[in-house]
N, C-alpha and C. Protein backbone atom coordinates (compact mmCIF):
# COMPACT_ATOMS: atom_id res chain seq x y z
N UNK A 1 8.39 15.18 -8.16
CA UNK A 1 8.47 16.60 -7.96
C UNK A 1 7.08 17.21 -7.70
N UNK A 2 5.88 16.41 -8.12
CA UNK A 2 4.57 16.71 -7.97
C UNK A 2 4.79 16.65 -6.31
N UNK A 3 5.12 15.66 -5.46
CA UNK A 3 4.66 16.11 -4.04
C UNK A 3 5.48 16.70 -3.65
N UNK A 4 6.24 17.66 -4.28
CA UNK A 4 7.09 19.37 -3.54
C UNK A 4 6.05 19.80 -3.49
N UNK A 5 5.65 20.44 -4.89
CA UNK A 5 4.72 21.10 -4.87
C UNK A 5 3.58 21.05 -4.18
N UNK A 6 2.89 19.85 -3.98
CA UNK A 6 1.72 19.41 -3.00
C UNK A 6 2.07 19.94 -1.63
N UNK A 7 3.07 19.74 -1.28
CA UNK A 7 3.41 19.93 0.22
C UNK A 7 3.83 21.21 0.24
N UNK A 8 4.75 22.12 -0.80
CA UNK A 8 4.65 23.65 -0.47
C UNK A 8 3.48 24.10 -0.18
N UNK A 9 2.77 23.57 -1.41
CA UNK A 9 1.26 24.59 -1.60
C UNK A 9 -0.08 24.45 -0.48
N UNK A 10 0.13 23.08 0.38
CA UNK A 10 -1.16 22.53 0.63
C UNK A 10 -0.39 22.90 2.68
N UNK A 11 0.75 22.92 2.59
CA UNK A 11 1.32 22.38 4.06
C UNK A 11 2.44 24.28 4.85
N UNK A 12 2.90 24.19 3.59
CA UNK A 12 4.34 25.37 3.90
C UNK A 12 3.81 26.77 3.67
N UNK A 13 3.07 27.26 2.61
CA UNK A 13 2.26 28.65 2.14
C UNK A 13 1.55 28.99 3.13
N UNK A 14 0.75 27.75 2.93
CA UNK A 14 -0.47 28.32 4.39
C UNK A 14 0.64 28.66 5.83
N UNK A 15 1.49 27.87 6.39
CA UNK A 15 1.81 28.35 7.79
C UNK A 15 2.52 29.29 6.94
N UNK A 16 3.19 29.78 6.07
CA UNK A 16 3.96 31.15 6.04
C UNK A 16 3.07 32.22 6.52
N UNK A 17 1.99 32.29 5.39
CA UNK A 17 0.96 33.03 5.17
C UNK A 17 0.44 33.50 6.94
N UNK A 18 0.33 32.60 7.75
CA UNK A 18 -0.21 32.37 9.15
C UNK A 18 0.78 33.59 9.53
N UNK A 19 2.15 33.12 9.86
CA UNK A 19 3.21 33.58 10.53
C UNK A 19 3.81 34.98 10.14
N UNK A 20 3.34 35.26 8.97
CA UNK A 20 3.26 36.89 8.49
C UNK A 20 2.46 37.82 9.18
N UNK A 21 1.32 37.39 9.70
CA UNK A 21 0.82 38.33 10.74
C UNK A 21 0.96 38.19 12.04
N UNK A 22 1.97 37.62 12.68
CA UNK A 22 2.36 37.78 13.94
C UNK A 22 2.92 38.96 13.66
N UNK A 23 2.59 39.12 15.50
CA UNK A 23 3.60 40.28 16.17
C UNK A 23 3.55 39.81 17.51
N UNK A 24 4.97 40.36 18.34
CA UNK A 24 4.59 40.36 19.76
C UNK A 24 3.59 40.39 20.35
N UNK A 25 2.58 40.62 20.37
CA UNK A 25 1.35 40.74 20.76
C UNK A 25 0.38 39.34 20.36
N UNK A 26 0.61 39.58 19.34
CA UNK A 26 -0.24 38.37 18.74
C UNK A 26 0.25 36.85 18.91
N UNK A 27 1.23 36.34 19.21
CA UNK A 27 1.97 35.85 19.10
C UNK A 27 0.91 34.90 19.49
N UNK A 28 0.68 33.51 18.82
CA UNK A 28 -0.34 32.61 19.64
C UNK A 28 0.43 31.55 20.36
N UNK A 29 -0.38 30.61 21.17
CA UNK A 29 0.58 30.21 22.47
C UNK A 29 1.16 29.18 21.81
N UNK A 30 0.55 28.44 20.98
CA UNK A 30 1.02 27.34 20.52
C UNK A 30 2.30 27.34 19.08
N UNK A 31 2.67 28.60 18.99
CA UNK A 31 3.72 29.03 18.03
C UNK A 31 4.45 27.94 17.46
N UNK A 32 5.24 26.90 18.77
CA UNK A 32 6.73 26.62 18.73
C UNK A 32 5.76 25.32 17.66
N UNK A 33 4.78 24.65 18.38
CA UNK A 33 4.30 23.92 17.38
C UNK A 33 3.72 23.62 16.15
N UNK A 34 3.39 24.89 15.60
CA UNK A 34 3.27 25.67 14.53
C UNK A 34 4.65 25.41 13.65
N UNK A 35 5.85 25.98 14.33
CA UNK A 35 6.95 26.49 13.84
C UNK A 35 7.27 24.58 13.55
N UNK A 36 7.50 23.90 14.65
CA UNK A 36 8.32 22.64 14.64
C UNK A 36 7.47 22.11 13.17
N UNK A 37 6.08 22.28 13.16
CA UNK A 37 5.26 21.59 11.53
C UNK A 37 5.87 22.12 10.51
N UNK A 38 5.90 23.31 10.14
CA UNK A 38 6.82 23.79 8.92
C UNK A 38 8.10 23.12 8.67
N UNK A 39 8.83 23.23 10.03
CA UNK A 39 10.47 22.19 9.83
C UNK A 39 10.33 20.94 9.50
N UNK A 40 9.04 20.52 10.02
CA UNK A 40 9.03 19.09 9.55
C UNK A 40 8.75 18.40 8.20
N UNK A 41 8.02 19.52 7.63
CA UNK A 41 7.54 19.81 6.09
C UNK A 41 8.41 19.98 5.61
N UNK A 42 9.32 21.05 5.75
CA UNK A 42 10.37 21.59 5.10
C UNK A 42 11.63 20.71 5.22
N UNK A 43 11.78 19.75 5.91
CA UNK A 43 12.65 18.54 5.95
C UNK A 43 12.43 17.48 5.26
N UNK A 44 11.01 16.99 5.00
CA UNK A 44 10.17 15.95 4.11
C UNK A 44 10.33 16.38 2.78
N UNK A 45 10.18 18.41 2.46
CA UNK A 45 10.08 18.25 0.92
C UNK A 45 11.80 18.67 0.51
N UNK A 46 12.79 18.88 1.26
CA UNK A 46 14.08 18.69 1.11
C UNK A 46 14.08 16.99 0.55
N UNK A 47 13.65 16.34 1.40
CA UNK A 47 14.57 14.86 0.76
C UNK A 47 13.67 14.20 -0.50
N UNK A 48 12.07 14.96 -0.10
CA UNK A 48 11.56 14.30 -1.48
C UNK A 48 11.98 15.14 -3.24
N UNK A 49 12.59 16.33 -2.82
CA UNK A 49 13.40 16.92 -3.77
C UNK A 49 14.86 16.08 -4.08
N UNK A 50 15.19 15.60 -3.47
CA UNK A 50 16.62 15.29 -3.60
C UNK A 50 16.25 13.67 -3.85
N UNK A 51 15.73 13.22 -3.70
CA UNK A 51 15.14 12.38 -4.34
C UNK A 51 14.79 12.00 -5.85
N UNK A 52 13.96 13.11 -6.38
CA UNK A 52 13.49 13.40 -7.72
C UNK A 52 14.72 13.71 -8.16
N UNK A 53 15.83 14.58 -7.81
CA UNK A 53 16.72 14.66 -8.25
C UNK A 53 17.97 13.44 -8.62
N UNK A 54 17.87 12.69 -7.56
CA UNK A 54 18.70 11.36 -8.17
C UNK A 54 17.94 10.78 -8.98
N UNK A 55 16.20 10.55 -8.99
CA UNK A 55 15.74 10.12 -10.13
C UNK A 55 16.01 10.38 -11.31
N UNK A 56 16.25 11.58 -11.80
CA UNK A 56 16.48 12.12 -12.57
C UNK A 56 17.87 11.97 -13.45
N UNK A 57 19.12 12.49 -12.47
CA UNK A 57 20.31 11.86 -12.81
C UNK A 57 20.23 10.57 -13.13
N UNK A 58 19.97 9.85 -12.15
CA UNK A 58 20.01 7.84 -12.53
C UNK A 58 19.37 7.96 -13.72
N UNK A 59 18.36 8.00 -14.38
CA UNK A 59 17.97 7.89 -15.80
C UNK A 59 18.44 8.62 -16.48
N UNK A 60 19.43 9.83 -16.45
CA UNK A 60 20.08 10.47 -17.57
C UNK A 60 21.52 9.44 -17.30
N UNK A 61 21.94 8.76 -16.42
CA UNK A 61 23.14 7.99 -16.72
C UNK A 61 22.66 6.24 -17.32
N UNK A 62 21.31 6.10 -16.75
CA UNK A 62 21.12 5.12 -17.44
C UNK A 62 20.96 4.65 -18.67
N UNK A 63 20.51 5.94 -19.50
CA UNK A 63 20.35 6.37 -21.02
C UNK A 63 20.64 7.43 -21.52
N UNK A 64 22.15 7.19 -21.62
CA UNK A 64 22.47 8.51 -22.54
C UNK A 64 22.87 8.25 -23.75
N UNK A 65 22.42 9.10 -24.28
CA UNK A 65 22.36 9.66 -25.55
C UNK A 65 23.94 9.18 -26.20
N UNK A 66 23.46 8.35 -27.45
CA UNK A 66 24.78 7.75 -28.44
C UNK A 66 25.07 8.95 -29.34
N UNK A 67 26.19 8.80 -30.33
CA UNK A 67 25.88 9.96 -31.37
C UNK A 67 25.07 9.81 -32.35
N UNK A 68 24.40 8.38 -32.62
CA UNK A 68 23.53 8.32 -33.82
C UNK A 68 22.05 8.41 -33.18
N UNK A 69 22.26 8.30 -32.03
CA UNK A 69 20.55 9.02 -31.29
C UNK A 69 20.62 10.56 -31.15
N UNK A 70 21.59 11.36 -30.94
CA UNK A 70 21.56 12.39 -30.48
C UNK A 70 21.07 13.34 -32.29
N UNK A 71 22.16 12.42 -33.28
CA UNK A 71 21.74 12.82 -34.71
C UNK A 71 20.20 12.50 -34.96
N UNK A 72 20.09 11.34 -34.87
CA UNK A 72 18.29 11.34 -35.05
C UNK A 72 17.68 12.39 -34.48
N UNK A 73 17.62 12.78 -33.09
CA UNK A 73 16.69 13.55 -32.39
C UNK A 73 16.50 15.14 -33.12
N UNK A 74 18.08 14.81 -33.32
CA UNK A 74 18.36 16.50 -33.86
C UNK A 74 17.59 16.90 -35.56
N UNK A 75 17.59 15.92 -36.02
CA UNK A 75 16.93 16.23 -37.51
C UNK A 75 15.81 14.98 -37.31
N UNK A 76 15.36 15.17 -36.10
CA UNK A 76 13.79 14.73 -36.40
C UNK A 76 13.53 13.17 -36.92
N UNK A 77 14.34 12.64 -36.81
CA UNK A 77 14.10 11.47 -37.48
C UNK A 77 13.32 9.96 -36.76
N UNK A 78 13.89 10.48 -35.42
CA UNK A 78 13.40 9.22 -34.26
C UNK A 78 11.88 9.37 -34.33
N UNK A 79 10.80 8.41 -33.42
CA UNK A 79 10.22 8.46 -33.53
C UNK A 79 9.18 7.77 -34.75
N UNK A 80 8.13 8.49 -35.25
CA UNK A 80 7.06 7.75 -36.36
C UNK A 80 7.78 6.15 -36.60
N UNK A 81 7.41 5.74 -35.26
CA UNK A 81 7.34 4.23 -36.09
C UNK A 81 8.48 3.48 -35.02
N UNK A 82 9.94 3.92 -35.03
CA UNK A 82 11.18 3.50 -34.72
C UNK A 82 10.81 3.24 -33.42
N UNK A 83 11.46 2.01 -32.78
CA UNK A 83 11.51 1.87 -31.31
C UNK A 83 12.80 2.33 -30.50
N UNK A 84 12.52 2.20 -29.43
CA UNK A 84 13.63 3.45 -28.71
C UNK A 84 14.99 2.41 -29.23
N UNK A 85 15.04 1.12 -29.35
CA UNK A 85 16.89 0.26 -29.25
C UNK A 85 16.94 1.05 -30.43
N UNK A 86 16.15 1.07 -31.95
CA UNK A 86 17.15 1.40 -33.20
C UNK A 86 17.53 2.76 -33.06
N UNK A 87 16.88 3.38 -32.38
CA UNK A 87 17.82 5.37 -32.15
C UNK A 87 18.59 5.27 -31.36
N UNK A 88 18.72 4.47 -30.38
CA UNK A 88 20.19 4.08 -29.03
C UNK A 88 21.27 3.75 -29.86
């Protein structure tokens, strides 16, 4: 999810930022290629989002929570010492 952010902040802000001060007038010649870089950004941090996102799911289905882990966590008990199998 770190390179969303890298790529909003470093790639997508800046051309917004750019494309806020057009006007008819201003319009620079090379626009469409301007415009096609943002889509292409904005297509890269779509799948690297959806990405992080199956990461995410896949390890919440790969380890979920038993009821005698979910009881540990809840009154604090996991942890100091215990390895993750005896709270599973």
């Amino acid at each position: 999810m770190i390179a969303v952010l890298v790529i909003t902040l470093a790639v997508e802000v800046p051309i917004d930022n750019q494309i806020k001060v057009w006007t008819t007038a201003t319009l620079p010649s090379d626009w469409a290629d301007i415009r096609q870089r943002w889509a292409n950004f904005h297509t890269l941090r779509t799948f690297v989002s959806l990405g992080g996102v199956a990461a995410v799911v896949a390890a919440a289905l790969a380890y979920p929570l038993t009821p005698a882990s979910r009881a540990a966590r809840e009154t604090g008990q996991a942890g100091s010492g215990q390895n993750i199998e005896s709270v599973l």
